[in-house]
N, C-alpha and C. Protein backbone atom coordinates (compact mmCIF):
# COMPACT_ATOMS: atom_id res chain seq x y z
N UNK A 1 0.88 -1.20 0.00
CA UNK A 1 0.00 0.00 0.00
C UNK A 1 0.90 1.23 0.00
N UNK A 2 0.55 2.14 -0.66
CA UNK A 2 1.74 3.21 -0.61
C UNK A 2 1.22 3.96 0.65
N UNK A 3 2.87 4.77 0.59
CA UNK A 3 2.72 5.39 2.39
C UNK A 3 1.73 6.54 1.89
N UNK A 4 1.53 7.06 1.22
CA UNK A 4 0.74 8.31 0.98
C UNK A 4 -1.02 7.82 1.54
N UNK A 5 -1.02 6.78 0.84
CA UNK A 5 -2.63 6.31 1.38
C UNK A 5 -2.72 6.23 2.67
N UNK A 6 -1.50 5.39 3.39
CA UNK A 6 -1.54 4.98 4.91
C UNK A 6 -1.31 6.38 5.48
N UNK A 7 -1.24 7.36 5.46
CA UNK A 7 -1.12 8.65 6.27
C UNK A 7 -2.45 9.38 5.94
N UNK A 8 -3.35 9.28 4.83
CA UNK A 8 -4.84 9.42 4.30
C UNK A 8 -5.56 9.07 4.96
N UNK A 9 -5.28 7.98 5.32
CA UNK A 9 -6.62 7.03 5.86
C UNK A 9 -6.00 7.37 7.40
N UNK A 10 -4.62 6.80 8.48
CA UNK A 10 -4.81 7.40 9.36
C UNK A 10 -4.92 8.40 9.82
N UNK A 11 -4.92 9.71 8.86
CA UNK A 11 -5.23 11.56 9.26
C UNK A 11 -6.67 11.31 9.37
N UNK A 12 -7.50 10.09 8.34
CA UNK A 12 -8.60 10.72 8.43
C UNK A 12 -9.42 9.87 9.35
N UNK A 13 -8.50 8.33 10.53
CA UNK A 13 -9.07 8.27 11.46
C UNK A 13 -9.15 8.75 13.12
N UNK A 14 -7.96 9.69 12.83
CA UNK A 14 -7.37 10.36 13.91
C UNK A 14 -8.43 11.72 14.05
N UNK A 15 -8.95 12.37 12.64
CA UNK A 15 -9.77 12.82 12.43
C UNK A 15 -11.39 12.85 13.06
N UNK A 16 -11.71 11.91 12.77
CA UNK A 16 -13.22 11.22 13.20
C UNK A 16 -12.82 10.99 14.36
N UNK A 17 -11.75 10.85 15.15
CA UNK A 17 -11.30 10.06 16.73
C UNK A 17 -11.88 11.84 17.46
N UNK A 18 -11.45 12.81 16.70
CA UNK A 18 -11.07 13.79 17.72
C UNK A 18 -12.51 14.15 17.37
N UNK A 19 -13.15 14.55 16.18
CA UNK A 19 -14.54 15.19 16.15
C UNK A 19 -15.28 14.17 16.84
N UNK A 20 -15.12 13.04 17.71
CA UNK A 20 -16.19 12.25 17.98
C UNK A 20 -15.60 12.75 19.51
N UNK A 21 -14.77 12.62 20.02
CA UNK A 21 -14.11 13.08 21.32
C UNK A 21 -14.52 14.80 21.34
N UNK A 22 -14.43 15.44 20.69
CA UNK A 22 -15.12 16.68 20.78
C UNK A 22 -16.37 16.60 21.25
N UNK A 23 -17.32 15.90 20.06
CA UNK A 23 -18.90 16.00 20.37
C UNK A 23 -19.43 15.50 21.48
N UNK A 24 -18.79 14.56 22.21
CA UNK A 24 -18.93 13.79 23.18
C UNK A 24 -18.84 14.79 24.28
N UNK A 25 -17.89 15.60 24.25
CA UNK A 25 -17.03 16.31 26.09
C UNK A 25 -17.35 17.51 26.07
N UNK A 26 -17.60 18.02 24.67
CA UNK A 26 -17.56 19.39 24.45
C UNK A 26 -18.70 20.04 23.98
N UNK A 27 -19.52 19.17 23.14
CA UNK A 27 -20.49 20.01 22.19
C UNK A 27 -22.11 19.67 23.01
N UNK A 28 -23.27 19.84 22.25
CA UNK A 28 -24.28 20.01 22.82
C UNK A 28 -24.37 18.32 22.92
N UNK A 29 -25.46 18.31 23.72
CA UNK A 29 -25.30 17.06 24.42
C UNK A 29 -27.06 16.61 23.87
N UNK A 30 -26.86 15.30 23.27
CA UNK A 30 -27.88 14.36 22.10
C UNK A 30 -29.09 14.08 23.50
N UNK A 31 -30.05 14.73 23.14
CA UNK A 31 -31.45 13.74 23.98
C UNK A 31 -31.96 12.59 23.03
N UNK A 32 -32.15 11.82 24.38
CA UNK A 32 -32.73 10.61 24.07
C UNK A 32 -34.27 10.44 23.48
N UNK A 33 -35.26 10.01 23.25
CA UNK A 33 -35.97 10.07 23.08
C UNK A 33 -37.15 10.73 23.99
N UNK A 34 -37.14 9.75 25.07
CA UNK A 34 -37.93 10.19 26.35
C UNK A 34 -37.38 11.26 26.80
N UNK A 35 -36.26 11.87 27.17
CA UNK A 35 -35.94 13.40 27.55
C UNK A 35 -36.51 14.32 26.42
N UNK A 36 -36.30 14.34 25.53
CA UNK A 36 -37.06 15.21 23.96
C UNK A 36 -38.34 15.45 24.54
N UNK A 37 -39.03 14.32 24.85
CA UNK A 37 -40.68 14.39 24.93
C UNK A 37 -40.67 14.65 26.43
N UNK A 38 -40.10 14.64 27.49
CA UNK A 38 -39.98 15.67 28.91
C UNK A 38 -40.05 16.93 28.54
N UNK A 39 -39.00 17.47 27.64
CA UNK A 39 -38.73 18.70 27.88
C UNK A 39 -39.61 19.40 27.00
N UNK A 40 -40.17 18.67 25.90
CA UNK A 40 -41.61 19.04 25.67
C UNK A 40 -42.61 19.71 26.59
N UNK A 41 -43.07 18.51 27.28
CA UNK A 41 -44.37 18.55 28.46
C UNK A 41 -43.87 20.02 29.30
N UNK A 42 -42.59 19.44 29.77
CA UNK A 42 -42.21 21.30 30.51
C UNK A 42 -42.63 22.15 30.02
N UNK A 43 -42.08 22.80 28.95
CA UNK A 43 -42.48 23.81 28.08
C UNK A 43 -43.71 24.45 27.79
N UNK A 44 -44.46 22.85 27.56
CA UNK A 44 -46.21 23.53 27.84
C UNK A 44 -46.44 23.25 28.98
N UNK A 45 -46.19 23.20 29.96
CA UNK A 45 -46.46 23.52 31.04
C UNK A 45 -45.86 24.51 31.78
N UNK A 46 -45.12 24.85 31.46
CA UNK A 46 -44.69 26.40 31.48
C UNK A 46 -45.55 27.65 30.88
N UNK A 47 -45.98 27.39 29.80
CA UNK A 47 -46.45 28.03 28.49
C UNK A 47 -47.54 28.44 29.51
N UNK A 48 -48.20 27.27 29.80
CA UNK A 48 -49.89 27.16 30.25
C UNK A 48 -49.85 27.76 31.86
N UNK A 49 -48.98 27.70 32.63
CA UNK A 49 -48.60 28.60 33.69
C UNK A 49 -48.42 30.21 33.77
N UNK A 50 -47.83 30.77 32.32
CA UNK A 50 -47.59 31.53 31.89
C UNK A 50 -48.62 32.23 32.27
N UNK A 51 -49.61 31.30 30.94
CA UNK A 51 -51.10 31.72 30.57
C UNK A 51 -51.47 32.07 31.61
N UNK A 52 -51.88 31.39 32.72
CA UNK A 52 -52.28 31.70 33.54
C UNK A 52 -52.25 32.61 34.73
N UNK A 53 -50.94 32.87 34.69
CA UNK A 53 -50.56 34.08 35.71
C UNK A 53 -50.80 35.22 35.10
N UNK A 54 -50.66 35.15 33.45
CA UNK A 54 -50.95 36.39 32.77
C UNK A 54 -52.34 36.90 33.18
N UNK A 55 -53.37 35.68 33.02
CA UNK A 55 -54.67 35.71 32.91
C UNK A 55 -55.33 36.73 34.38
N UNK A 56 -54.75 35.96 35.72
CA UNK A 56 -54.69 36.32 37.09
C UNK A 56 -54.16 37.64 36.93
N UNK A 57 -53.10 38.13 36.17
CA UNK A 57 -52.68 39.81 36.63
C UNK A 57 -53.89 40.45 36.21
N UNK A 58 -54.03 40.28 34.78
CA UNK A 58 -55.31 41.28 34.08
C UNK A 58 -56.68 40.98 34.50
N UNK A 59 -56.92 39.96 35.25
CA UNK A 59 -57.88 40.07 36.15
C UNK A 59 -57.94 40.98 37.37
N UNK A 60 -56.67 40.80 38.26
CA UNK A 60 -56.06 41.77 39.33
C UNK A 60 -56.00 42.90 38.85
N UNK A 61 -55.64 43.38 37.65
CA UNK A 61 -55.41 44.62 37.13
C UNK A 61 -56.67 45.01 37.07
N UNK A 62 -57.82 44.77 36.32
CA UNK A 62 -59.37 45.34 36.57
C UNK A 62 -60.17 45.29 37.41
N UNK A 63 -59.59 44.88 38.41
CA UNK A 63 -60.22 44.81 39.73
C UNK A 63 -59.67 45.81 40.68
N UNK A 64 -58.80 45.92 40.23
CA UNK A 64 -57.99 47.00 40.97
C UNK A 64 -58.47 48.66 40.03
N UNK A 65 -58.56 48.60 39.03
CA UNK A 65 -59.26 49.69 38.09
C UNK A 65 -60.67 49.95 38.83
N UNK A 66 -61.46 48.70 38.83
CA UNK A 66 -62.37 48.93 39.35
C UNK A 66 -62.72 49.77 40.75
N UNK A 67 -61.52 49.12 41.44
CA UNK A 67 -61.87 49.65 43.28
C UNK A 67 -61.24 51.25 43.37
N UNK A 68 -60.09 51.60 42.14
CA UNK A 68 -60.23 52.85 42.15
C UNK A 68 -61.18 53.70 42.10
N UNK A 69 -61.98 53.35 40.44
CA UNK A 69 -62.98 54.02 39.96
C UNK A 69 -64.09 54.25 41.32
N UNK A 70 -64.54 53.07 42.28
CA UNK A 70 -65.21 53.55 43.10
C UNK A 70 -64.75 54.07 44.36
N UNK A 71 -63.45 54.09 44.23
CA UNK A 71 -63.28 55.30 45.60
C UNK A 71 -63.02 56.70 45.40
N UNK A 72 -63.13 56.58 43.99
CA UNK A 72 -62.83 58.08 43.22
C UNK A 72 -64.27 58.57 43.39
N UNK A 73 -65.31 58.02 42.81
CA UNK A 73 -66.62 57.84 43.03
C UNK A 73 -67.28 58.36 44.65
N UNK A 74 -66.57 57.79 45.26
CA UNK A 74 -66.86 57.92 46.73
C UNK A 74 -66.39 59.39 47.34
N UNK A 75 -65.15 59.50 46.78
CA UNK A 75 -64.46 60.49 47.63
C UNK A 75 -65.49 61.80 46.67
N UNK A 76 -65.53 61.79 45.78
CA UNK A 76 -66.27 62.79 45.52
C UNK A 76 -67.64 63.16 46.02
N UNK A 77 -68.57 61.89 46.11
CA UNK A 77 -69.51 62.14 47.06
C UNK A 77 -69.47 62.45 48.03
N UNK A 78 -68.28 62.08 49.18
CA UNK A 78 -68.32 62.35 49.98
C UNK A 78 -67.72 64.05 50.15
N UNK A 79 -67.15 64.35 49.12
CA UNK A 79 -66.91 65.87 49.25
C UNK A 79 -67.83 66.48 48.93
N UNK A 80 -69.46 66.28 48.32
CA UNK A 80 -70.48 66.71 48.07
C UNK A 80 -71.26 67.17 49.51
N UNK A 81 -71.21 65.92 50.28
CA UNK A 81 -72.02 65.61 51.30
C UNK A 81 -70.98 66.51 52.50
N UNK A 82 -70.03 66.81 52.57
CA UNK A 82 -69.51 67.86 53.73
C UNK A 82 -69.99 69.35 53.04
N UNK A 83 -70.00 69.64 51.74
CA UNK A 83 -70.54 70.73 51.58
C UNK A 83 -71.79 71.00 51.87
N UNK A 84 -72.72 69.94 51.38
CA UNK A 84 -73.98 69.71 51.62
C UNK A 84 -74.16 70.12 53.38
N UNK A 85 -73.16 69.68 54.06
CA UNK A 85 -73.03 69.46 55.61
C UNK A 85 -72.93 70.81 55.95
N UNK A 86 -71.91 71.21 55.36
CA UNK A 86 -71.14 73.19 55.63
C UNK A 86 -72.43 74.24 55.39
N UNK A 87 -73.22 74.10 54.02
CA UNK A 87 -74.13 74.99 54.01
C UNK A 87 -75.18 74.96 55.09
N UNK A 88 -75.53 73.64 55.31
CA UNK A 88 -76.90 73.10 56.15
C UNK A 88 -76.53 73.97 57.50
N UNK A 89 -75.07 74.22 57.88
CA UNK A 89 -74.50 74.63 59.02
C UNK A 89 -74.91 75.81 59.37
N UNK A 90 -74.44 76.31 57.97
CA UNK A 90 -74.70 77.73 57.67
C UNK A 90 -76.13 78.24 58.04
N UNK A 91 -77.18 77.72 57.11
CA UNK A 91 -78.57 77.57 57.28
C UNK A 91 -79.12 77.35 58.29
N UNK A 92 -78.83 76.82 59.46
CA UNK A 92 -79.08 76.67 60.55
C UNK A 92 -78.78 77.43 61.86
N UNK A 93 -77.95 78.02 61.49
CA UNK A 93 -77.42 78.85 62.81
C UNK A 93 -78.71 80.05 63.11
N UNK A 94 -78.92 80.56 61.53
CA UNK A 94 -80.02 81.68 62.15
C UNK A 94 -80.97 81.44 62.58
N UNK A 95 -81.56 79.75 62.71
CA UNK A 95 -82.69 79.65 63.48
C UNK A 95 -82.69 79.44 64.41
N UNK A 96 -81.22 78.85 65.03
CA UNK A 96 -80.63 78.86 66.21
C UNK A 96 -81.20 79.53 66.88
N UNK A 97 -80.64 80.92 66.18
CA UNK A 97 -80.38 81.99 67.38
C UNK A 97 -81.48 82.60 67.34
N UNK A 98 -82.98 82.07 66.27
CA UNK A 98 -84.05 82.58 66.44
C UNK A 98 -85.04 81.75 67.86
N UNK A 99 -84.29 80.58 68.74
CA UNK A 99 -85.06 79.91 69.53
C UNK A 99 -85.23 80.68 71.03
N UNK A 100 -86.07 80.56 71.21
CA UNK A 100 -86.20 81.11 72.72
C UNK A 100 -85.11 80.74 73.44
N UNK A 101 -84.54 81.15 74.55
CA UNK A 101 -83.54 80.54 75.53
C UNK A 101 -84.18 79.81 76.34
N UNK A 102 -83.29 79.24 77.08
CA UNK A 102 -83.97 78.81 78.93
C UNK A 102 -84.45 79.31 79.34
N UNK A 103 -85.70 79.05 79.96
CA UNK A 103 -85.92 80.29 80.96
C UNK A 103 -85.33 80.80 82.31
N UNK A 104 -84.15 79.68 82.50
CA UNK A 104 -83.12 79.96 83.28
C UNK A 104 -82.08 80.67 83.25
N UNK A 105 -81.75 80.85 81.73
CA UNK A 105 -80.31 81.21 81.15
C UNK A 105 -79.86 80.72 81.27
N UNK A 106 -79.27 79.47 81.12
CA UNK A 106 -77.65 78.91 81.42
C UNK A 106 -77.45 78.39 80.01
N UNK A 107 -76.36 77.84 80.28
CA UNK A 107 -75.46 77.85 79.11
C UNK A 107 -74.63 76.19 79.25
N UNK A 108 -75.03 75.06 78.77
CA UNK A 108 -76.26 74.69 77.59
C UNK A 108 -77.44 74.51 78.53
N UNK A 109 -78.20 75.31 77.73
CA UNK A 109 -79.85 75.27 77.85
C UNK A 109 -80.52 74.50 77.63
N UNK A 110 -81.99 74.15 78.14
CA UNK A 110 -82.90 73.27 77.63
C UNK A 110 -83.64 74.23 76.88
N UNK A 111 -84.01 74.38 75.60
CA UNK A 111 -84.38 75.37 74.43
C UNK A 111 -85.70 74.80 74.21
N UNK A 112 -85.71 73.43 74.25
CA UNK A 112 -87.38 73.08 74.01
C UNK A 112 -87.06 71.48 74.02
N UNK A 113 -88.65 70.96 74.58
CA UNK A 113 -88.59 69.44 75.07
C UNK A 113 -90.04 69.51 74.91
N UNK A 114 -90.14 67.87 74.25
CA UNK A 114 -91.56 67.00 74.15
C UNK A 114 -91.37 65.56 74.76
N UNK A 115 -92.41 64.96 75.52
CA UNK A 115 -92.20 63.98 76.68
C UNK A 115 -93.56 63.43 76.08
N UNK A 116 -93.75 62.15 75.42
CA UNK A 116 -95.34 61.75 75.00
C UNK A 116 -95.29 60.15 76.13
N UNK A 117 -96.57 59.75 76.27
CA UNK A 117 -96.65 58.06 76.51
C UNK A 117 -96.94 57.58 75.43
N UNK A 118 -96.24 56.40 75.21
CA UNK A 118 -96.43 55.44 74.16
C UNK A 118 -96.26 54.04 74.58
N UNK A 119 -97.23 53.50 75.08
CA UNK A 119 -97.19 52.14 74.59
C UNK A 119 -96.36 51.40 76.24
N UNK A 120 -96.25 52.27 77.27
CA UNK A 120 -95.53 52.31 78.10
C UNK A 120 -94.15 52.42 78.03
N UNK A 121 -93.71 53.21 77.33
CA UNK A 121 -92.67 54.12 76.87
C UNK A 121 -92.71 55.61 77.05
N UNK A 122 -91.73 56.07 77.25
CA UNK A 122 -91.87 57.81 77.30
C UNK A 122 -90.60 57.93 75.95
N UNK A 123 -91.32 58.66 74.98
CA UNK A 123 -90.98 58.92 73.99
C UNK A 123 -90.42 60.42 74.14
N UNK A 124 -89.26 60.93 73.99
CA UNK A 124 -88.64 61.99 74.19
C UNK A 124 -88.09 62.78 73.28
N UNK A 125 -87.96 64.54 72.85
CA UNK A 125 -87.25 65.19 72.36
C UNK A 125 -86.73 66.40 73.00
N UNK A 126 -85.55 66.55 72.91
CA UNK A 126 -85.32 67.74 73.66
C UNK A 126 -84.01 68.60 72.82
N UNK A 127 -84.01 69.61 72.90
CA UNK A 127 -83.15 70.50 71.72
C UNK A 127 -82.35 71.50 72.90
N UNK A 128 -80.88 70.96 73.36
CA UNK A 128 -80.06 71.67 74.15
C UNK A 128 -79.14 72.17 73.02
N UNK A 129 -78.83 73.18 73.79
CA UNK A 129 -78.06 74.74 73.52
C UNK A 129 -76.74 75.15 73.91
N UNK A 130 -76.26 75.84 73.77
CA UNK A 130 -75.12 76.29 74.21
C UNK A 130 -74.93 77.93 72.83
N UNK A 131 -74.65 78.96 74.59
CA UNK A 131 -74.69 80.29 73.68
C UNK A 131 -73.95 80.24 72.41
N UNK A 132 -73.77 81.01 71.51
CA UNK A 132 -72.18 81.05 70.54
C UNK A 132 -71.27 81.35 71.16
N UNK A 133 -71.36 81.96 71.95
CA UNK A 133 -69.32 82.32 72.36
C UNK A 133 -69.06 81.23 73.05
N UNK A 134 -69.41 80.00 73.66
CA UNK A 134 -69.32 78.57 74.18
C UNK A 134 -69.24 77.63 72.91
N UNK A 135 -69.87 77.69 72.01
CA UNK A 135 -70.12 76.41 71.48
C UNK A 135 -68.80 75.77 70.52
N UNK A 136 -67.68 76.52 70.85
CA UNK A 136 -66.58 75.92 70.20
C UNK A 136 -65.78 75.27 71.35
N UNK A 137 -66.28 75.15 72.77
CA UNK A 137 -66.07 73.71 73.49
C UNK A 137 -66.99 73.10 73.93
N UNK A 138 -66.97 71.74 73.33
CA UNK A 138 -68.32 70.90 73.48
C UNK A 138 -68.46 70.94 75.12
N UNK A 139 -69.74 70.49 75.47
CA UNK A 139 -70.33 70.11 76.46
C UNK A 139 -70.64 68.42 76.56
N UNK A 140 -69.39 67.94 77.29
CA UNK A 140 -69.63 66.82 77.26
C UNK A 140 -70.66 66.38 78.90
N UNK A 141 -71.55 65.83 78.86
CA UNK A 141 -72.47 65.52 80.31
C UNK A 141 -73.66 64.06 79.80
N UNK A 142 -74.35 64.47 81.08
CA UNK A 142 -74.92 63.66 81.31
C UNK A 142 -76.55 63.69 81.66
N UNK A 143 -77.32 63.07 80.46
CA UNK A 143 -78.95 63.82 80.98
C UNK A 143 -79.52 62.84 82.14
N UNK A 144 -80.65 63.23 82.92
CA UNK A 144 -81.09 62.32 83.74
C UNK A 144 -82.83 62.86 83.61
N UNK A 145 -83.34 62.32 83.66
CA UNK A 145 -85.07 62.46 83.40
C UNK A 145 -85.65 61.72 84.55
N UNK A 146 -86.39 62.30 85.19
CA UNK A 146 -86.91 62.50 86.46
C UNK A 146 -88.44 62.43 85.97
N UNK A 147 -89.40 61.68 86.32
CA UNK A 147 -90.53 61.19 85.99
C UNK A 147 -91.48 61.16 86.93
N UNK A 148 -92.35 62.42 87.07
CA UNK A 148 -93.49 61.97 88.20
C UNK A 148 -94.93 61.28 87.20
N UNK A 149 -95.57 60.42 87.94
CA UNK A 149 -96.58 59.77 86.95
C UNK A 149 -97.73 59.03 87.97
N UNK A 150 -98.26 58.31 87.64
CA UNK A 150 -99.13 57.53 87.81
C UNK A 150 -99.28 56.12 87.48
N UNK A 151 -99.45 55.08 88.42
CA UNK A 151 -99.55 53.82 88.10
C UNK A 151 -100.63 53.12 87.81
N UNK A 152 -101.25 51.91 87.04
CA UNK A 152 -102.51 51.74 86.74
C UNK A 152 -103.55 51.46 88.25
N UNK A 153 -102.80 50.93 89.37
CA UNK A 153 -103.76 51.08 90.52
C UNK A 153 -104.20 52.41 91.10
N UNK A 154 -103.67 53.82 90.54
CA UNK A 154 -104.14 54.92 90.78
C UNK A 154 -102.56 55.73 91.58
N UNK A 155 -101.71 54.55 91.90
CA UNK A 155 -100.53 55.37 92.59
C UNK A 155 -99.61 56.58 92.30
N UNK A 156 -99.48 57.32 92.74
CA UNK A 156 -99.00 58.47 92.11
C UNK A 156 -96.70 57.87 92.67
N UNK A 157 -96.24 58.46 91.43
CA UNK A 157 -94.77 57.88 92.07
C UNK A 157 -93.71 58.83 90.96
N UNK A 158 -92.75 58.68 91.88
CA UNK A 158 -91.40 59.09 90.91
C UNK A 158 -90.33 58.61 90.68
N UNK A 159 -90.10 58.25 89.43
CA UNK A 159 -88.95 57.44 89.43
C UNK A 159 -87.58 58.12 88.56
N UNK A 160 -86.46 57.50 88.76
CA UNK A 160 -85.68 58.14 88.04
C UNK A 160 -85.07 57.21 86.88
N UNK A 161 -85.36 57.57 85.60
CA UNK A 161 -84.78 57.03 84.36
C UNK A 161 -83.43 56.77 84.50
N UNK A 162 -82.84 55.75 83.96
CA UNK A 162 -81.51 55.65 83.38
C UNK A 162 -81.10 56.74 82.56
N UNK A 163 -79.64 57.31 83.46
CA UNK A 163 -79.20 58.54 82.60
C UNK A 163 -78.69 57.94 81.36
N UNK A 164 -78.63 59.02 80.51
CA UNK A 164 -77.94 59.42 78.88
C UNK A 164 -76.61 60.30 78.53
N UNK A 165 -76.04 59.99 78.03
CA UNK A 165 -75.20 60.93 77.44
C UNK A 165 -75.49 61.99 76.71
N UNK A 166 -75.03 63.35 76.44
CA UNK A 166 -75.15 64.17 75.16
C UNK A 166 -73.72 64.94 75.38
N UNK A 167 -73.66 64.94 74.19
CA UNK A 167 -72.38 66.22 73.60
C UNK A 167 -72.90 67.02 72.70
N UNK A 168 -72.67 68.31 73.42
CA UNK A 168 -73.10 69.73 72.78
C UNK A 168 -72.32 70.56 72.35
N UNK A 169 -72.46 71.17 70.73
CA UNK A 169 -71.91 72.06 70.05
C UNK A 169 -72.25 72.93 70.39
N UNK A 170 -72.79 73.67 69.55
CA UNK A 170 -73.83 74.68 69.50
C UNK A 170 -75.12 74.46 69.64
N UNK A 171 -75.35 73.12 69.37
CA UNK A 171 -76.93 72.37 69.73
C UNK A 171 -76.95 71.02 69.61
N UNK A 172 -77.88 70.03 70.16
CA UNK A 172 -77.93 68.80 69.77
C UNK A 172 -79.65 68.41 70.16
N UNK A 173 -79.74 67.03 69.10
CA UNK A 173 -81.46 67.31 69.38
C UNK A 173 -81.66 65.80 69.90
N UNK A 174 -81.74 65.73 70.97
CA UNK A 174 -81.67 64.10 71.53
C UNK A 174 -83.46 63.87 71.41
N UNK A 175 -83.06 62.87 70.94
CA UNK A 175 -84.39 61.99 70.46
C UNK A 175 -84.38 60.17 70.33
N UNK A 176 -85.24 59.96 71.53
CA UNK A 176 -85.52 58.49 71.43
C UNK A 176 -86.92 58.35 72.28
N UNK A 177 -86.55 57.12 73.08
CA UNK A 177 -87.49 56.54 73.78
C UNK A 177 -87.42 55.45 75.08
N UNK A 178 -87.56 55.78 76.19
CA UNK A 178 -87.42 54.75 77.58
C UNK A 178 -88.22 54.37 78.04
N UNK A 179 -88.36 52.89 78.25
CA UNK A 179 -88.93 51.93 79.45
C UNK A 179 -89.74 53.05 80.30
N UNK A 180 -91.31 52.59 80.94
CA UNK A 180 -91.37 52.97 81.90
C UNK A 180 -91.69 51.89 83.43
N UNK A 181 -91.61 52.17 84.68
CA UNK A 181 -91.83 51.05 84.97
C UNK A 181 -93.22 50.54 85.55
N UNK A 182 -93.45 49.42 85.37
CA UNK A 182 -94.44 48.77 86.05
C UNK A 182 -95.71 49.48 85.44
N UNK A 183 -95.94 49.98 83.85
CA UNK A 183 -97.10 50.62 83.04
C UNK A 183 -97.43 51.86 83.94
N UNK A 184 -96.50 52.50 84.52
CA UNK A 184 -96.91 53.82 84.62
C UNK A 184 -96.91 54.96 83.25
N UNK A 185 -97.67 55.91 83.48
CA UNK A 185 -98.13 56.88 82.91
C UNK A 185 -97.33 58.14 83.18
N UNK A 186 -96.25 58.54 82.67
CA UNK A 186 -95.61 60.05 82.99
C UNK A 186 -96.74 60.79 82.70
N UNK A 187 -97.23 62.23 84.17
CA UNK A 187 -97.69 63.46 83.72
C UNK A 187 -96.50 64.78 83.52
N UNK A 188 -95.38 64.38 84.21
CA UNK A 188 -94.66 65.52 84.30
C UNK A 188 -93.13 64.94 84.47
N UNK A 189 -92.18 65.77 83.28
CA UNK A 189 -90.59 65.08 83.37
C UNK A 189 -89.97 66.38 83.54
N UNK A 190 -88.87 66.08 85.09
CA UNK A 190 -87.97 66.70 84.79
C UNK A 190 -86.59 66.77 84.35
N UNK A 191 -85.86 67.56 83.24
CA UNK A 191 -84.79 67.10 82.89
C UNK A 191 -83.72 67.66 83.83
N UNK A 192 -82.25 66.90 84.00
CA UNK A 192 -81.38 67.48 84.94
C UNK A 192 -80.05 67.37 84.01
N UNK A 193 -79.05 67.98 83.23
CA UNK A 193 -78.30 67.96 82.38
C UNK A 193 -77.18 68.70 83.48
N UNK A 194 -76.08 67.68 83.57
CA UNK A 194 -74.86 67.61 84.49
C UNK A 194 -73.48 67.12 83.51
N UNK A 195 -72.47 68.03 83.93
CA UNK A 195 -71.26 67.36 83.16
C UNK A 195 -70.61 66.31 83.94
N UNK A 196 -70.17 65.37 83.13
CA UNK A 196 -69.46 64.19 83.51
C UNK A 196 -69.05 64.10 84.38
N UNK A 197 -68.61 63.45 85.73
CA UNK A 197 -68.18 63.58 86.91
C UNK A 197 -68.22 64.86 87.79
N UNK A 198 -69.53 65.56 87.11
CA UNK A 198 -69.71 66.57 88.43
C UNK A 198 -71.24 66.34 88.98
N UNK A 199 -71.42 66.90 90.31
CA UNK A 199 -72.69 66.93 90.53
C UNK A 199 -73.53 67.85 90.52
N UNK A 200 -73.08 69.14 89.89
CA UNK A 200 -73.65 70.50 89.79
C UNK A 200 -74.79 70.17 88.75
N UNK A 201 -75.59 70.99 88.79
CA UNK A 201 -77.01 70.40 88.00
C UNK A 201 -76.31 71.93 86.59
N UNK A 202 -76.19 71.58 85.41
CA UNK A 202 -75.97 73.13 84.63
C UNK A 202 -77.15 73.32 84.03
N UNK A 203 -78.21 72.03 84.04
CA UNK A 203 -79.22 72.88 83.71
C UNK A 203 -80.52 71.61 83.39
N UNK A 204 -81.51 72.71 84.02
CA UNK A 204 -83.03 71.81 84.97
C UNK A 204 -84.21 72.55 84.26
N UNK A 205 -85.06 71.77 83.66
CA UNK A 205 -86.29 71.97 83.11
C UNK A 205 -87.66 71.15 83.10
N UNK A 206 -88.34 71.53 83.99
CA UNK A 206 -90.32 69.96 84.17
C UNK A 206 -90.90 70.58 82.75
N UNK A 207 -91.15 69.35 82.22
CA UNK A 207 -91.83 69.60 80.87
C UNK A 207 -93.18 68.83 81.06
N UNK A 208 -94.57 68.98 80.84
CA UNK A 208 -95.37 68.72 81.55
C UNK A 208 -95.35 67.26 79.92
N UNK A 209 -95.86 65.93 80.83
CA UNK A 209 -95.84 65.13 79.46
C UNK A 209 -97.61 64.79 78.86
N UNK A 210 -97.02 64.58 77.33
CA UNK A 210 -98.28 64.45 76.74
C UNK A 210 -99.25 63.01 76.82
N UNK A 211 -100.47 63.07 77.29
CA UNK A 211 -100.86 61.68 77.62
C UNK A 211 -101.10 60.68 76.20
């Protein structure tokens, strides 16, 4: 065989030795069948995860659009409704100061009170005061309603209601309704309006009640 061939043929198996020793250590690395079709399934399952988180933001995202839009919504109403509040303020003061006083004078006043029976209930309104040059410190106290009446055996008696709270601005219009006991009949309530831990009476009014 001439030497020219034998140096041909071994260049060109020394050749194939090293590109096969390359591809092997060095180059990208051959999947098998079943890895091919793994790294498939990943992929869409990645894909489809994707999808889905995408799906979840732009859901989150218009929901979140949404809860703006209604607090934008809100806050504006509600800046309607303090104006609404500010004028009514306004509007009100001059009838305020169109109400009779106490006939005691003091300062907060009992300005006017209605005392009805209902149902063996004493149904109550009463509209306390406080002059203007006071009414920019509230009157924090305590009402107490004093009840002379009549019981259905003919007994005449007085009892004293469970006191109430009120806090006074410039006015407040307490309105509800109390228990009476044992189906008595109020003819006559008196109110006694005291601040919080004192016992000074600041202000006492008998309102005769409606039968």
């Amino acid at each position: 065989m001439p030497r020219w061939l034998v140096l041909l043929l071994t260049g060109i198996v020394i050749g194939a030795g090293g590109l096969l020793f390359l591809q092997t250590n060095y180059g990208p690395v051959r999947l098998t069948a079943e890895q091919s079709e793994q790294l498939h399934y990943d992929l869409n399952s990645a894909n489809v995860d994707k999808q889905r988180l995408q799906s979840q933001l732009n859901q989150q995202t218009r929901e979140l659009d949404d809860l703006q839009t209604r607090f934008d919504e809100q806050s504006k109403e509600l800046d309607k409704v303090r104006a609404e509040l500010a004028q009514l303020s306004k509007d009100v003061e001059p009838l305020a100061d169109a109400v009779a006083p106490d006939p005691r004078g003091t300062s907060p006043g009992i300005r006017a009170a209605s005392f009805t029976n209902d149902n063996g209930q004493l149904a109550y309104q009463i509209l306390v005061m406080q002059d203007a040059d006071k009414a920019s410190q509230q009157f924090d106290g305590t009402v107490e309603l004093v009840v002379t009446g009549r019981y259905p055996n003919g007994r005449t008696g007085v009892v004293d209601l469970p006191p109430f709270d009120v806090l006074v601005g410039r006015y407040a219009n307490l309105e509800g309704s109390i228990d009476l006991p044992n189906g008595m009949r109020a003819n006559q309530v008196t109110i006694k309006i005291k601040r919080k831990s004192e016992s000074r009476i600041n202000a006492n009014r008998t309102i005769i009640a409606r039968r």
